[in-house]
C-alpha atoms as a PDB file:
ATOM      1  CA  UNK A   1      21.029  -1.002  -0.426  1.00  0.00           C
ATOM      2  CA  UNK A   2      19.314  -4.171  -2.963  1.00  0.00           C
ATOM      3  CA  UNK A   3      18.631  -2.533  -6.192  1.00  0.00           C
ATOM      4  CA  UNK A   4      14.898  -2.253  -6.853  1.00  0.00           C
ATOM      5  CA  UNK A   5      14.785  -5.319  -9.377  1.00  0.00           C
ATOM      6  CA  UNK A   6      16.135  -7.311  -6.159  1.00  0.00           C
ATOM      7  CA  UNK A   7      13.392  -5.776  -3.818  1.00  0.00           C
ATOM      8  CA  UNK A   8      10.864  -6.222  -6.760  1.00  0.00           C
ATOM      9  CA  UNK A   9      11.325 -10.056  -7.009  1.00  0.00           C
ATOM     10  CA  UNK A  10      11.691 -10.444  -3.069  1.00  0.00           C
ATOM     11  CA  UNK A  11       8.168  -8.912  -3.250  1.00  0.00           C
ATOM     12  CA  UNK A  12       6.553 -11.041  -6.080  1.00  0.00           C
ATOM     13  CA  UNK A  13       8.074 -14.055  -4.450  1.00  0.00           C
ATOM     14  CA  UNK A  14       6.317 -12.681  -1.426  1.00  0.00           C
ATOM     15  CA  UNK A  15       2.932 -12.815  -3.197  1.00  0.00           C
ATOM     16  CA  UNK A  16       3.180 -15.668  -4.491  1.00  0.00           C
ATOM     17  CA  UNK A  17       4.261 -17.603  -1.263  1.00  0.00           C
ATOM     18  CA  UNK A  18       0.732 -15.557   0.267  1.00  0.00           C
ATOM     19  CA  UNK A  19      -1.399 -17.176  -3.194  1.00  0.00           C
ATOM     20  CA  UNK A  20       0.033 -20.346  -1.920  1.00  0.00           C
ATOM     21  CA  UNK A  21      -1.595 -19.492   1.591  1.00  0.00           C
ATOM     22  CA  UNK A  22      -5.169 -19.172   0.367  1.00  0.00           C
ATOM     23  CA  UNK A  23      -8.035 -21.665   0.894  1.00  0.00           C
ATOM     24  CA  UNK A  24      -9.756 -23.018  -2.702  1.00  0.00           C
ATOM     25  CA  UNK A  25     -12.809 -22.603  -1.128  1.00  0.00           C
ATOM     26  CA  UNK A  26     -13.895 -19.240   0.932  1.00  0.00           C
ATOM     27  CA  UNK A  27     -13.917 -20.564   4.637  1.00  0.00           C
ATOM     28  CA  UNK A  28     -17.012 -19.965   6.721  1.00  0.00           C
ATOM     29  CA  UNK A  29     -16.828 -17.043   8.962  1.00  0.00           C
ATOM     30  CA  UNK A  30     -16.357 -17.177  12.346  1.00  0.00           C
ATOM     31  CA  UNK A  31     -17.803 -15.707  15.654  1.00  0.00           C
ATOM     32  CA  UNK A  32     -17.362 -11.999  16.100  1.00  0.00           C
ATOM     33  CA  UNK A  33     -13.895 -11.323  18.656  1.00  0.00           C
ATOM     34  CA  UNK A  34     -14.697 -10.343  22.693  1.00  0.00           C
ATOM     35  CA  UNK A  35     -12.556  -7.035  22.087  1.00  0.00           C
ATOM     36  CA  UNK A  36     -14.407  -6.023  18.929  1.00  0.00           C
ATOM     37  CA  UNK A  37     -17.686  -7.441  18.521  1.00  0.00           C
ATOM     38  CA  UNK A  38     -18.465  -5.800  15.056  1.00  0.00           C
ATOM     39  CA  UNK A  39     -14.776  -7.588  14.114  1.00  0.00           C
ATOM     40  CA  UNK A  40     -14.632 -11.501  13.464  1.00  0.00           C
ATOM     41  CA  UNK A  41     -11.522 -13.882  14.435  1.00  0.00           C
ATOM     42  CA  UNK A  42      -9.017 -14.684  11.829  1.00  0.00           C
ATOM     43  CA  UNK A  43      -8.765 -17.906  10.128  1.00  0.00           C
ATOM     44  CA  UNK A  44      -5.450 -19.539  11.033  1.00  0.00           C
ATOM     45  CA  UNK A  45      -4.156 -18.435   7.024  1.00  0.00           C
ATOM     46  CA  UNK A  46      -5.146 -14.873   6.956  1.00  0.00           C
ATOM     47  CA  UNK A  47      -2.191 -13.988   9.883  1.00  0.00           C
ATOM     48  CA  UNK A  48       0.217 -15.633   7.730  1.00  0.00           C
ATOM     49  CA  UNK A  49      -1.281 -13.324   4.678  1.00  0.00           C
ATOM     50  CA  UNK A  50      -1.097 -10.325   6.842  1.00  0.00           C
ATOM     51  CA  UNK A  51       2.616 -10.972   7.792  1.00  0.00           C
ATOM     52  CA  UNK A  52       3.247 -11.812   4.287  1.00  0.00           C
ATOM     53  CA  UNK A  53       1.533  -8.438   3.113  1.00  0.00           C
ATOM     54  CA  UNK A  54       3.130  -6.253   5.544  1.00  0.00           C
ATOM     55  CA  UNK A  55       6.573  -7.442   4.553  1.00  0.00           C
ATOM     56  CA  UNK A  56       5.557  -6.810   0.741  1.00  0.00           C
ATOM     57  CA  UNK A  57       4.909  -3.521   1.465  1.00  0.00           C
ATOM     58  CA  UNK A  58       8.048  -2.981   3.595  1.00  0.00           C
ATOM     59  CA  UNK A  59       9.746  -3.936   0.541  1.00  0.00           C
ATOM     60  CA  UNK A  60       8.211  -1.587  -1.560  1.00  0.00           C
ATOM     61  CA  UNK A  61       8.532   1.510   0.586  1.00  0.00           C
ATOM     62  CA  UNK A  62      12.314   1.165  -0.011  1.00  0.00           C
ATOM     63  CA  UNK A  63      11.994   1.771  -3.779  1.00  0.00           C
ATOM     64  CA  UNK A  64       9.039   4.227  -4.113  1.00  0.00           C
ATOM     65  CA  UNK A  65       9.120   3.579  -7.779  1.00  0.00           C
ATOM     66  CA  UNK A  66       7.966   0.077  -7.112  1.00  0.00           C
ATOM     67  CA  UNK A  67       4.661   1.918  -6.023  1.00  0.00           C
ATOM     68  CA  UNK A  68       3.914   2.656  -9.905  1.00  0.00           C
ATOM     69  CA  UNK A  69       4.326  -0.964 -10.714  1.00  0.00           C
ATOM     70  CA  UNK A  70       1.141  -2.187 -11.570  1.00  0.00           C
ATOM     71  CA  UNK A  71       2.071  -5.831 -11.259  1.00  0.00           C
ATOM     72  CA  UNK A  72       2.997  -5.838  -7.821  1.00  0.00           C
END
């Protein structure tokens, strides 16, 4: 099993990759889904961010110490 500094730095390069994923300027929203009305589509970058955050906390669930770190 990776030792938690390896998991630690696969997650901050994680978060940074998603920072790299975010618009400079906050999109306009869009029209509310046909399955969930009160929900509204996703902008193309936020299932990228989603996939990106999912795997971070993957990561992090293997070292539950890495839940204490404040900088993740």
């Amino acid at each position: 099993m990776p030792r938690s500094t390896e998991i630690r730095n696969s997650a901050i390069r994680l978060i940074n990759e998603a920072l790299n994923h975010l618009p400079d300027t906050r999109p306009k929203d869009l029209p509310p889904t046909e399955l969930i009305p009160e929900a509204s589509e996703w902008h193309s970058f936020e299932h990228e961010l989603w996939r990106l955050g999912e795997e971070v906390c993957s990561l992090i669930s293997k070292r539950v110490a890495l839940r204490r770190d404040l900088d993740l």
